[in-house]
Protein backbone atom coordinates (compact mmCIF):
# COMPACT_ATOMS: atom_id res chain seq x y z
CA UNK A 1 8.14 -50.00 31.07
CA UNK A 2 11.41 -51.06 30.42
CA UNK A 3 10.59 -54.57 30.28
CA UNK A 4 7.41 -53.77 28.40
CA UNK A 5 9.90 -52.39 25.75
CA UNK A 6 12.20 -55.36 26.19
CA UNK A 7 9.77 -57.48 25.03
CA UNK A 8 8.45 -55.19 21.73
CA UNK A 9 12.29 -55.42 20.63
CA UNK A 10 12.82 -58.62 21.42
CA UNK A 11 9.48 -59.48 19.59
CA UNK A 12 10.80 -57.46 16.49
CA UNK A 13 13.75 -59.07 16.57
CA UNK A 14 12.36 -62.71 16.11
CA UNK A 15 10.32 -61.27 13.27
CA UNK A 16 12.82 -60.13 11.40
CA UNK A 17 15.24 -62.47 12.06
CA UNK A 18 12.75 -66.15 12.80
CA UNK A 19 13.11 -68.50 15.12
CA UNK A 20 17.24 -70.33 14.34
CA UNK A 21 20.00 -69.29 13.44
CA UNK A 22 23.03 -71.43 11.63
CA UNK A 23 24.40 -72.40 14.81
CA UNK A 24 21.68 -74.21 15.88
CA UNK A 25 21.17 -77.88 14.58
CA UNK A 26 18.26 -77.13 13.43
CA UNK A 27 17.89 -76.45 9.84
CA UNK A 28 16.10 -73.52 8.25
CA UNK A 29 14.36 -74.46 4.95
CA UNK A 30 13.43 -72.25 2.47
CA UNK A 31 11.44 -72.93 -1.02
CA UNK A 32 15.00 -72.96 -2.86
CA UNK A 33 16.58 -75.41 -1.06
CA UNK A 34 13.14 -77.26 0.56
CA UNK A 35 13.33 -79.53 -2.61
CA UNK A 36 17.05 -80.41 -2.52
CA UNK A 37 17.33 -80.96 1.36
CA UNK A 38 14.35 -82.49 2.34
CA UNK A 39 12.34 -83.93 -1.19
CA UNK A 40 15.49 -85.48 -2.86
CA UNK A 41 16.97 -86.88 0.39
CA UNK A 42 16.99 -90.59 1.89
CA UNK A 43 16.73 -89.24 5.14
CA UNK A 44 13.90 -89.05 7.69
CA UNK A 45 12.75 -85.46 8.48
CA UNK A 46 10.77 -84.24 10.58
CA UNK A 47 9.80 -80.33 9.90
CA UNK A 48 7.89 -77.56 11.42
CA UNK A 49 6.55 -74.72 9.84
CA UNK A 50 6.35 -71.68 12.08
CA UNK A 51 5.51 -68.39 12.26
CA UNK A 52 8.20 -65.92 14.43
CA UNK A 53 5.54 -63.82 16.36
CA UNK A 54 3.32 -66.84 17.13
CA UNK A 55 4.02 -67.68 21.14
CA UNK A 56 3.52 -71.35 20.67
CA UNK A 57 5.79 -71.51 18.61
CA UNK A 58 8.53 -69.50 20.35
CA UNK A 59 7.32 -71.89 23.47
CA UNK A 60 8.49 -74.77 21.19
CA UNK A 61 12.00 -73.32 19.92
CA UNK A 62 14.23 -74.91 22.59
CA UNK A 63 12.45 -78.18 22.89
CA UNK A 64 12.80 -77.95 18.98
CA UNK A 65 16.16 -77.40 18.94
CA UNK A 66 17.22 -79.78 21.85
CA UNK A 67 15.48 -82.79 19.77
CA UNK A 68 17.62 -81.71 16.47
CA UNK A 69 20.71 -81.91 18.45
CA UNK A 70 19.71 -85.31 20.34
CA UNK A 71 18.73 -86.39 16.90
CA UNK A 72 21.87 -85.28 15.12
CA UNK A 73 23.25 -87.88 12.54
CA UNK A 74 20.05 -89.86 12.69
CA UNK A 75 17.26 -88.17 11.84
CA UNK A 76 16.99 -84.83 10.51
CA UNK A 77 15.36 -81.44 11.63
CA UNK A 78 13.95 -78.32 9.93
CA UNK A 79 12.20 -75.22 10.43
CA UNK A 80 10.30 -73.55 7.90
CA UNK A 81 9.22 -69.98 8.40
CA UNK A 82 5.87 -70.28 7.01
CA UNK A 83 4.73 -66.70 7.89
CA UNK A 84 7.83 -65.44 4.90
CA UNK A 85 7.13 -68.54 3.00
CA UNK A 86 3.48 -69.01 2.85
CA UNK A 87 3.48 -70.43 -0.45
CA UNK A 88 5.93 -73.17 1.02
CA UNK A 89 3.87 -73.54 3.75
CA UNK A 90 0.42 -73.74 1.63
CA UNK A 91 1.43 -76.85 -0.35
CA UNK A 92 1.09 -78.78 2.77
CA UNK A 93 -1.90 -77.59 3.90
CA UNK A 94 -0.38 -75.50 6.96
CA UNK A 95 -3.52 -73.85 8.81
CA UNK A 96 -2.40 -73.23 12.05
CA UNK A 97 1.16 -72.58 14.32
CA UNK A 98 3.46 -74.56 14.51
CA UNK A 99 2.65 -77.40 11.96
CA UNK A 100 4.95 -80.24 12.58
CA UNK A 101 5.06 -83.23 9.49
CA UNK A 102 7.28 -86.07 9.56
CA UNK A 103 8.70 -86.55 5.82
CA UNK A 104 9.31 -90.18 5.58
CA UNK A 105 10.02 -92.85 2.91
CA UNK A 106 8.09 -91.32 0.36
CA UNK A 107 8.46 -87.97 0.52
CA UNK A 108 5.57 -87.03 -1.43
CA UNK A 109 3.25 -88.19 1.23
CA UNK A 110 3.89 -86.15 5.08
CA UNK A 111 2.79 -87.30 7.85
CA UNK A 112 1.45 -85.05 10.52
CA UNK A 113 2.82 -85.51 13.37
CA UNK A 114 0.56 -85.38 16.33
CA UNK A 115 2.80 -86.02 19.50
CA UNK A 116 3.68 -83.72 22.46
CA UNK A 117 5.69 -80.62 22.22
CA UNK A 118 8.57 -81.53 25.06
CA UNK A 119 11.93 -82.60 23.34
CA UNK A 120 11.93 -85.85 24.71
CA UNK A 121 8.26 -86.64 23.16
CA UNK A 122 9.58 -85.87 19.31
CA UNK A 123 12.36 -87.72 19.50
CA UNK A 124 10.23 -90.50 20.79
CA UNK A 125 8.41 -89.54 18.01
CA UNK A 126 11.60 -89.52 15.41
CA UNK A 127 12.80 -92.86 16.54
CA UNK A 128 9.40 -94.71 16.26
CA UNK A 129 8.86 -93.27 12.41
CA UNK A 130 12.68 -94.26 12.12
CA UNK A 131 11.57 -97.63 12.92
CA UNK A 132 9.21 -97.75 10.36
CA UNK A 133 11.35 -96.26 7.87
CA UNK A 134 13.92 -98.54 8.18
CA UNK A 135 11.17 -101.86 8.27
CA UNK A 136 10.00 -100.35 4.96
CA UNK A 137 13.27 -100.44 3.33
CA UNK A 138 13.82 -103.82 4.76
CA UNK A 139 11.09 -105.34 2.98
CA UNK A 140 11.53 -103.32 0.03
CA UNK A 141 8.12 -101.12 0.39
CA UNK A 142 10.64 -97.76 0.36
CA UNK A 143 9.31 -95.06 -1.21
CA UNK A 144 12.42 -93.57 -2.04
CA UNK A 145 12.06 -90.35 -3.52
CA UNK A 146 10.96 -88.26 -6.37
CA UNK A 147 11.92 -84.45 -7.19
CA UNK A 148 9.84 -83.06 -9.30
CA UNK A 149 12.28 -82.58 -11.81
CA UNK A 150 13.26 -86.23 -12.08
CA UNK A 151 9.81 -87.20 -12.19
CA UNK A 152 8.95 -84.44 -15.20
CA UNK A 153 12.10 -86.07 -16.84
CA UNK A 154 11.75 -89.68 -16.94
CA UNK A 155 8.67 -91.39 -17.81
CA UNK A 156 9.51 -91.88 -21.59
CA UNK A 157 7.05 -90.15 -24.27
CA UNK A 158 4.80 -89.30 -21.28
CA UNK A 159 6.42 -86.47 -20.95
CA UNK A 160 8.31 -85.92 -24.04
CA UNK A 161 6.30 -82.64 -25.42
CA UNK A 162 6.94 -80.55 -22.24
CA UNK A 163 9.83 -77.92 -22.91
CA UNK A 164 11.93 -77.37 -19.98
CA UNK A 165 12.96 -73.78 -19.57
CA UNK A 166 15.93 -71.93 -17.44
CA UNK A 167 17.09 -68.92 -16.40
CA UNK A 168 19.66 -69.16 -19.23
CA UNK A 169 17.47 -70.91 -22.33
CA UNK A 170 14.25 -68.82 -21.40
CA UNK A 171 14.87 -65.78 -23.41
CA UNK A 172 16.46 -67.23 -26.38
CA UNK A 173 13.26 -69.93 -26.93
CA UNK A 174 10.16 -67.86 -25.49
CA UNK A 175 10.85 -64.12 -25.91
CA UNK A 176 10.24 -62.81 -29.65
CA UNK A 177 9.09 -66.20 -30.69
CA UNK A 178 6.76 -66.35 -33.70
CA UNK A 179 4.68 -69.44 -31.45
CA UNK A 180 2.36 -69.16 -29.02
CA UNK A 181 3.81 -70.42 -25.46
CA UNK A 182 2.00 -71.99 -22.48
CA UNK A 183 4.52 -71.94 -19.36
CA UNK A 184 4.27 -73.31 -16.11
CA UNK A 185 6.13 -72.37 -12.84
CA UNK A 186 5.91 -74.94 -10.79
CA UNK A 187 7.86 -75.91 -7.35
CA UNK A 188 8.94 -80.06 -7.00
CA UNK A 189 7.49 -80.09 -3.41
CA UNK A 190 3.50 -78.61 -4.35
CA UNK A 191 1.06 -80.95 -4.56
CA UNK A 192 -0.85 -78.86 -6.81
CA UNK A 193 1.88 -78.59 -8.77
CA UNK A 194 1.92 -83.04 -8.99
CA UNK A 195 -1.59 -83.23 -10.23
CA UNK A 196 -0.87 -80.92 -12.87
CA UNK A 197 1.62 -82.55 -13.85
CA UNK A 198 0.05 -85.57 -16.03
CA UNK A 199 -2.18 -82.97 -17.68
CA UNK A 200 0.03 -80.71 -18.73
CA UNK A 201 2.16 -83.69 -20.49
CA UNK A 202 -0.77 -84.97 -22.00
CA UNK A 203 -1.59 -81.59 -23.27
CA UNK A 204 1.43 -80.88 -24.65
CA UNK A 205 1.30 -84.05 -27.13
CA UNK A 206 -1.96 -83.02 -27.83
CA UNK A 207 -1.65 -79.63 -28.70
CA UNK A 208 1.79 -80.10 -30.82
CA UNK A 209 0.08 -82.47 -32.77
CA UNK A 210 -3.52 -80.22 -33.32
CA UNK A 211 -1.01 -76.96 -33.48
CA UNK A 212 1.54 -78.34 -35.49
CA UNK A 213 3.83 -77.01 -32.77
CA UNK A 214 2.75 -73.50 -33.17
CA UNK A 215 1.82 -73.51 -29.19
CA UNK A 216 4.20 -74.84 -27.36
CA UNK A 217 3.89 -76.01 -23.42
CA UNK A 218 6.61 -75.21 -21.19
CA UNK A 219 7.56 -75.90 -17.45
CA UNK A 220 9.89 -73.82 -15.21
CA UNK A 221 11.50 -74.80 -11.83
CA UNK A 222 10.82 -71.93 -10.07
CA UNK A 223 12.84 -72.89 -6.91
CA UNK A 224 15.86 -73.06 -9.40
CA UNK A 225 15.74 -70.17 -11.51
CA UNK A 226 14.52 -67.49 -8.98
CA UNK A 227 15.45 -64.99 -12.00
CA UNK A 228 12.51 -65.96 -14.02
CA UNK A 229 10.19 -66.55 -11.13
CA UNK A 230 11.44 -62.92 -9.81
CA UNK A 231 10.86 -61.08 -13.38
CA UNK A 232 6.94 -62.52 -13.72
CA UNK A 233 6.13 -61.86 -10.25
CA UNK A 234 5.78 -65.38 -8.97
CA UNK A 235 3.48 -66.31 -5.87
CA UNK A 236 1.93 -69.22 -5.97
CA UNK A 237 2.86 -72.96 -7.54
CA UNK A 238 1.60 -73.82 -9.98
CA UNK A 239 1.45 -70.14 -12.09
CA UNK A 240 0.61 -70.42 -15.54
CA UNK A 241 1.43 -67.69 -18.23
CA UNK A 242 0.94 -67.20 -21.26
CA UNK A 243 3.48 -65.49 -23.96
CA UNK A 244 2.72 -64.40 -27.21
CA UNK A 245 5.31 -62.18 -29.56
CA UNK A 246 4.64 -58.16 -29.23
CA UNK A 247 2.11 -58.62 -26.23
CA UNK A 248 2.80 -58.68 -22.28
CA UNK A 249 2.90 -61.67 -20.63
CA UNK A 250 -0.91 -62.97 -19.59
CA UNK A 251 -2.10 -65.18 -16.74
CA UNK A 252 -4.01 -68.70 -17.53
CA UNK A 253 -6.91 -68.80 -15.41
CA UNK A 254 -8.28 -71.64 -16.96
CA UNK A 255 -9.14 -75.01 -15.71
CA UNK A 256 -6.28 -77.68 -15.11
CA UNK A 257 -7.60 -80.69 -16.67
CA UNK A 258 -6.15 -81.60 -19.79
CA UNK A 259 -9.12 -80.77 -22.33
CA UNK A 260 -9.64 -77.36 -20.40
CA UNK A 261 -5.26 -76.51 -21.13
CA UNK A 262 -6.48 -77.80 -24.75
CA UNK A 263 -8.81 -76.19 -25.28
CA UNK A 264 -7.30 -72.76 -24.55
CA UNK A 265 -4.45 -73.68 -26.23
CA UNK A 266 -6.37 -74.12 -29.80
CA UNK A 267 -7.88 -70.86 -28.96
CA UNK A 268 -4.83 -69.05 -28.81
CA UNK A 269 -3.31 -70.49 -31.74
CA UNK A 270 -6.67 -69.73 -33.75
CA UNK A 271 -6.11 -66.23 -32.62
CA UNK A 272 -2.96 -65.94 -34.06
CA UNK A 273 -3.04 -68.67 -37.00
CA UNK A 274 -3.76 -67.60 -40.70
CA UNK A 275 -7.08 -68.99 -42.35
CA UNK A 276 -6.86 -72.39 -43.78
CA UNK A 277 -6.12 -72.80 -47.39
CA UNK A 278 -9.20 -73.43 -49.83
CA UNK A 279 -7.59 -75.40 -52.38
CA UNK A 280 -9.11 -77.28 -55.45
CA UNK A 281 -9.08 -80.68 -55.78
CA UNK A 282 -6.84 -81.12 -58.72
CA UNK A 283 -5.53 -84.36 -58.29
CA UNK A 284 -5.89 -87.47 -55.87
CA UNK A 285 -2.84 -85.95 -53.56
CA UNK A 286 -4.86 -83.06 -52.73
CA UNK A 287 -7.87 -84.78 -51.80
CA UNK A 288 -6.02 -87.07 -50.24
CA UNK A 289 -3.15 -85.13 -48.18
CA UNK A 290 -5.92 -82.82 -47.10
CA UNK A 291 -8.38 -85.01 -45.59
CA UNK A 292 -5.54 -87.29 -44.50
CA UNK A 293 -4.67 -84.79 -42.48
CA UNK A 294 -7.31 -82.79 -40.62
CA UNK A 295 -10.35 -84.54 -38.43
CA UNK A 296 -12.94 -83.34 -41.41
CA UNK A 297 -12.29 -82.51 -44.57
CA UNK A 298 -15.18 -79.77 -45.86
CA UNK A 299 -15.61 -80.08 -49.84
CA UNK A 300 -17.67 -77.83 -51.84
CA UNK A 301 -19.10 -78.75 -55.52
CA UNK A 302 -19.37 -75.78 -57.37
CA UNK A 303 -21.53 -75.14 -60.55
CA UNK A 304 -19.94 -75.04 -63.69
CA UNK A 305 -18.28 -71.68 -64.59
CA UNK A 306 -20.63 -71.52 -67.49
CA UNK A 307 -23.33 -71.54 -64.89
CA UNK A 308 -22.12 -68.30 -62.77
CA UNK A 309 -18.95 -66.80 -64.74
CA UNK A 310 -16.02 -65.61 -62.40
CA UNK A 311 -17.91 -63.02 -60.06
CA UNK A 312 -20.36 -66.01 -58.64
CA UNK A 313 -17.57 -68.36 -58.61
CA UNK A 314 -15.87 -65.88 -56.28
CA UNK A 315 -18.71 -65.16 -54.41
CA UNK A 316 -19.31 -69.20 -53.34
CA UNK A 317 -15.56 -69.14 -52.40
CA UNK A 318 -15.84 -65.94 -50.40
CA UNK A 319 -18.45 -67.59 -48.70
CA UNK A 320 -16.38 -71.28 -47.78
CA UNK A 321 -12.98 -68.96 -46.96
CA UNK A 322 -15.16 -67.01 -44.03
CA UNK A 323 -17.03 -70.24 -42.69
CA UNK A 324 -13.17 -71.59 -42.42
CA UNK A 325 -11.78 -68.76 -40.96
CA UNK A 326 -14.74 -68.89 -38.25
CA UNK A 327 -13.73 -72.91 -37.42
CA UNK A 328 -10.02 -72.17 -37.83
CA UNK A 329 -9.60 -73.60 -34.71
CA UNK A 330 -11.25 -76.99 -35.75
CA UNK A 331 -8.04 -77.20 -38.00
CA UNK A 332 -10.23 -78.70 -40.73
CA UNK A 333 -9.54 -79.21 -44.42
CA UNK A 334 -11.47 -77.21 -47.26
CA UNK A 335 -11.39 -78.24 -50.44
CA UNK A 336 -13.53 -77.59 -54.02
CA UNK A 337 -14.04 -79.03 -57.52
CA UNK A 338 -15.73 -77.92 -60.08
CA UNK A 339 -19.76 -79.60 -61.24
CA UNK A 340 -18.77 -82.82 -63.10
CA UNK A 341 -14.56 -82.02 -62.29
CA UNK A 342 -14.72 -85.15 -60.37
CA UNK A 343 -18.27 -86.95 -60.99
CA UNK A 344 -17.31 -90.60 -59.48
CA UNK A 345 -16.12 -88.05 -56.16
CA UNK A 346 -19.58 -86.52 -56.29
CA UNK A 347 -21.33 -89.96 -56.23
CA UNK A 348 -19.57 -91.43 -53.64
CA UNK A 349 -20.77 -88.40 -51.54
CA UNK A 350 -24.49 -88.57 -52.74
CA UNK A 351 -24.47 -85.63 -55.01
CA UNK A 352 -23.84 -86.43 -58.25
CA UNK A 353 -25.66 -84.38 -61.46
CA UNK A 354 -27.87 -81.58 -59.53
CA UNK A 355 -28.36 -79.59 -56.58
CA UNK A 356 -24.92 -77.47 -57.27
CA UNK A 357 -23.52 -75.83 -54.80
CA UNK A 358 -23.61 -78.06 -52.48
CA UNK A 359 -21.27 -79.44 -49.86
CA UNK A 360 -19.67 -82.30 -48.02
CA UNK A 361 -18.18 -82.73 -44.71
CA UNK A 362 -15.64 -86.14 -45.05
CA UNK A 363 -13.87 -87.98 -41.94
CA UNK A 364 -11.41 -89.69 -44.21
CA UNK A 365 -10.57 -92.03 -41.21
CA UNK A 366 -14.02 -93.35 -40.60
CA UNK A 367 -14.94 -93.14 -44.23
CA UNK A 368 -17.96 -91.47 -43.58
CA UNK A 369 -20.04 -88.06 -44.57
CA UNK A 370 -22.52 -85.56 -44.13
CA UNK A 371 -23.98 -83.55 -46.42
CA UNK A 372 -25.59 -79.41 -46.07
CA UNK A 373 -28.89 -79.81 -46.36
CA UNK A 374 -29.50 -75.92 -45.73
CA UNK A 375 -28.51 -73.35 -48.16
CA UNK A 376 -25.09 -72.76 -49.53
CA UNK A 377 -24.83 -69.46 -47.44
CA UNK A 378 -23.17 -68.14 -44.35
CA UNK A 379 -26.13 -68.66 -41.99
CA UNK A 380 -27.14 -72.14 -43.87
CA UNK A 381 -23.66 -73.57 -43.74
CA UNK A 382 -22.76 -72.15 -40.28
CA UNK A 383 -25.84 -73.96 -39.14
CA UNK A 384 -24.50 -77.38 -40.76
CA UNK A 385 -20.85 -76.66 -39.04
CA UNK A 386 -22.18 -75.91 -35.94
CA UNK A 387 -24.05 -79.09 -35.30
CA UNK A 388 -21.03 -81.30 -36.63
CA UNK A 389 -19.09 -79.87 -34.15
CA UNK A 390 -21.13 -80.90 -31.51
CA UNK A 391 -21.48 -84.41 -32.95
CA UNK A 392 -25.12 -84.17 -33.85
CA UNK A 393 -25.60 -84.81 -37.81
CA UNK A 394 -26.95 -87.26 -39.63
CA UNK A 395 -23.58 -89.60 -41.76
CA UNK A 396 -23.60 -92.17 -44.41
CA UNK A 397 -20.53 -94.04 -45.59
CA UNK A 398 -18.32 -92.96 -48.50
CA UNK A 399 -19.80 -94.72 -51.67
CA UNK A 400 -17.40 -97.82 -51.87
CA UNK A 401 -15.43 -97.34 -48.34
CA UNK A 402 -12.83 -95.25 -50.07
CA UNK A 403 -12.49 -92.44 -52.14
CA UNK A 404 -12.71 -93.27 -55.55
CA UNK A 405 -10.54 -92.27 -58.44
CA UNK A 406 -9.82 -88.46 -58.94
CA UNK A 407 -8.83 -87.27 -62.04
CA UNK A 408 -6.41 -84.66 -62.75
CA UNK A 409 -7.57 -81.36 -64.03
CA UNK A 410 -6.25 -78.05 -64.78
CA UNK A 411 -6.74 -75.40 -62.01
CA UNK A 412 -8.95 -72.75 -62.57
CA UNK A 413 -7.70 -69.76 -64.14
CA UNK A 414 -9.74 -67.38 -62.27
CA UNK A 415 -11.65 -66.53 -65.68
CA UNK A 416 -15.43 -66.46 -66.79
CA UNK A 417 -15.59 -69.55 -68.60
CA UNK A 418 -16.02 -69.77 -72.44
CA UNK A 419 -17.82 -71.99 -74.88
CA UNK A 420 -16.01 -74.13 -76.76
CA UNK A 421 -15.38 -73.47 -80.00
CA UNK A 422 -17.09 -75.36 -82.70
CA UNK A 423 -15.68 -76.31 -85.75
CA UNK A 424 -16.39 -74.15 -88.89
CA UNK A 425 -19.08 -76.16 -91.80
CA UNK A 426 -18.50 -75.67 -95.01
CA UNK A 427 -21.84 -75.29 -97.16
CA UNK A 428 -20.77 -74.66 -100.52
CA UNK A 429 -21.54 -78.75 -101.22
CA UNK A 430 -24.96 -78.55 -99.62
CA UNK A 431 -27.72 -78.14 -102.01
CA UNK A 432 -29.74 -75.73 -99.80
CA UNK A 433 -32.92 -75.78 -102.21
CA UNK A 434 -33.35 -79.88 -101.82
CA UNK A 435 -32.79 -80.00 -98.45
CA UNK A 436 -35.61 -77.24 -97.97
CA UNK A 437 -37.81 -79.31 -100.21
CA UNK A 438 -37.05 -82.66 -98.45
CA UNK A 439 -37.46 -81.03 -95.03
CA UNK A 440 -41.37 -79.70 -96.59
C-alpha cells in the first residue's frame, strides 16, 4: 500500500511539476521563449516534446538528460511539455509521446529524429546532424534562421500594409477606432501561422486600397505580448479576430486564402460604410474623378425635368441610391446627367436622343460599356448589376476610346422644371384684317 501510494504522489508530482528542473542541462521550452531559444538561434537542437504522466517518457528522462550534459557547449537540448503546451506541441505535428525533432540549419524545417532512446544513441545522433550542419555552412547551403517577426518585417512592400500591434500600441490604434480591424495572433514557430503569412500581406494591400483604409489588417506576436493573447482568450496560432467600435470582439472563421480574407474584409466594411454618393455629372472632373476611381462607374440618363417634374426625378434617383447601397461593397461609382445635359456623353455610350431613363455601366480603364437593357427599376436594374458582377454581360467600346467632351452645367436645383419664357410680340403694327384675308 505504501508503495502503491508512493507511486500516486510521485506520479502527481511529475504532473505538476514535468519532467526537469533548472538544474538539469536540459532546457525546458515554453511557447514564450520556444521562438527566441530555439527559432532565432545558430545552434543545433535537438527537442522532445513530452507529456509528464506518459511512462515512456519518464523511461527516457535520464538518458535525456545524460545526452544534454554530454552534449553541453555543442549541441543543444530541450524539453517541451507538450501535454501544458499543446498548442506548442501541435505546430509540429506531435501525435504521440515523446516526440523527439532535431532543429537544424533551417529552423523552419525539423527533422524527426528516429534513433534509439539510450543516451549514447542521441548523441550519436547529435553529432552526425552536427556534421551535417556544419558541411552545410561550409558550402554555404545554411539555412540560417528566420523568426517570424523578422520575416513579417523585411521583405519590402510585401509586407508593408500589415500593422504590427503590442501590448502597449494595441489599445490606443484598435480599441474605439472608427475602422474596421482584422487582427491576427500568430506564434513565429507555427507553420500554420507561415502559410498565412503571404496572404494576409497580400490582403492587406488589397483591402487598404478597395477600403480606402477603412479595414485595416493587423498581426500580433502572441508569444510576446501574453497580455493581449491573455485578454482574447488565445488557444491556437493562428487566431483571427475581428474588432469593430461599440461591438465585442468576433472570431474569423473564414477561409485563409487571400480572396477568402478579402472578401470578408469588403463585407465588413460594406456593413459599416455609408452609401456611395450619386452625384451629377456637372463637369468633366466629376465624370472623370469618379470613374477614375472605382472598377465601374454606373451612369444614369435621366429625362428632361420637363418630362417628369421634381417628384419623378426623385423617384429615378431613389431608385439608383438603393441599387448602390445594395453593391456598396463593389465600391462602384454612380453618377447622372440630365436627357441632352451631355449629348456627345450619351453617344459615345449608345444612347443618344430616346429611350430615357436609361443607364450605363463604364470601366473607364478598359474603355468599355454595357448598357440596361431591362427596365429602369429595382428588379430590372438589379438583374443588369447582378450579371456584371459575375462577368457575364454583353460590352462595346466607348464611342472614340475616350470619353468625349463634357460640358459644364448648372446642378439641379431640386425644382420642377419651367418653360422658358418667351419674349412678349407686340401687335399693334400688324394689320390683323389682311393677314386674315391673305391667310383665306
Amino acid at each position: 500500500l505504501l508503495f502503491i501510494l508512493g507511486t500516486v504522489s510521485c506520479t502527481l508530482f511529475l504532473a505538476v511539476n514535468g519532467l526537469y528542473s533548472a538544474s538539469d542541462d536540459v532546457i525546458e521550452l515554453t511557447p514564450t521563449n520556444f521562438n527566441k531559444e530555439v527559432i532565432q538561434s545558430e545552434n543545433l537542437w535537438l527537442v522532445e516534446f513530452y507529456a509528464p504522466w506518459c511512462g515512456h517518457c519518464q523511461r527516457l528522462t535520464p538518458e535525456w538528460k545524460k545526452a544534454a550534459t554530454a552534449l553541453k557547449g555543442v549541441v543543444k537540448v530541450g524539453a517541451v511539455d507538450a501535454d501544458k503546451h499543446q498548442s506548442l506541441g501541435g505546430q509540429y505535428g506531435v501525435r504521440g509521446f515523446p516526440t523527439i525533432k532535431i532543429f537544424g540549419a533551417n529552423k523552419n524545417k525539423a527533422e524527426d529524429y528516429q534513433g534509439g532512446r539510450t543516451s549514447d544513441a542521441i548523441v550519436d545522433a547529435a553529432l552526425s546532424a552536427l556534421r551535417s550542419f556544419v558541411k552545410d555552412r561550409l558550402s554555404g547551403r545554411s539555412g540560417g534562421y528566420s523568426s517570424g517577426k523578422q520575416s513579417r518585417e523585411s521583405g519590402g512592400g510585401d509586407k508593408k500594409d500589415v500593422i504590427e500591434l503590442t501590448d502597449d500600441s494595441f489599445d490606443k490604434n484598435v480599441i474605439n477606432s472608427d475602422d474596421v480591424w482584422m487582427v491576427e495572433f500568430y506564434a513565429p514557430w507555427c507553420g500554420h501561422c507561415k502559410n498565412l503569412e503571404p496572404e494576409w500581406a497580400a490582403a492587406a494591400t488589397e483591402v487598404k486600397e478597395q477600403t480606402k483604409g477603412k479595414v485595416k489588417l493587423a498581426a500580433v506576436d502572441a508569444t510576446v505580448n501574453q497580455m493581449l493573447a491573455s485578454r482574447y482568450g488565445i488557444r491556437g496560432f493562428p487566431t483571427i479576430k475581428i474588432f469593430q467600435k461599440g461591438e465585442d470582439p468576433a472570431d474569423y472563421d473564414g477561409g485563409r486564402t487571400r480572396s477568402d480574407i478579402v472578401s470578408r474584409a469588403l463585407d465588413l466594411f460594406s456593413d459599416n460604410a455609408p452609401p456611395p454618393e450619386l452625384l451629377e455629372i456637372i463637369s468633366e472632373d466629376v465624370l472623370k474623378s469618379t470613374c477614375d476611381a472605382h472598377q465601374l462607374c454606373i451612369i444614369s440618363v435621366l429625362p428632361h425635368i420637363l418630362d417628369t417634374g421634381a417628384s419623378g426625378r426623385n423617384s429615378y434617383l431613389d431608385v439608383m441610391l438603393k441599387m448602390a447601397e445594395k453593391y456598396k461593397k463593389k465600391m462602384w461609382g454612380w453618377l447622372w446627367t440630365e436627357a441632352g445635359a451631355q449629348s456627345d456623353l450619351e453617344s459615345s455610350l449608345g444612347i443618344g436622343g430616346f429611350g430615357y431613363p436609361a443607364m450605363a455601366a463604364v470601366n473607364a480603364r478598359k474603355m468599355k460599356f454595357a448598357l440596361l437593357k431591362g427596365s429602369f427599376s429595382e428588379q430590372g436594374i438589379n438583374e443588369f448589376l447582378r450579371e456584371l458582377s459575375v462577368g457575364r454581360g454583353s460590352t462595346a467600346p466607348v464611342g472614340g476610346g475616350a470619353f468625349p467632351k463634357i460640358h459644364s452645367v448648372e446642378p439641379w436645383d431640386g425644382k420642377d422644371g419651367e418653360l422658358p419664357v418667351e419674349d412678349d410680340i407686340d401687335l399693334s403694327d400688324v394689320d390683323l384684317d389682311d393677314w386674315d384675308k391673305d391667310e383665306l
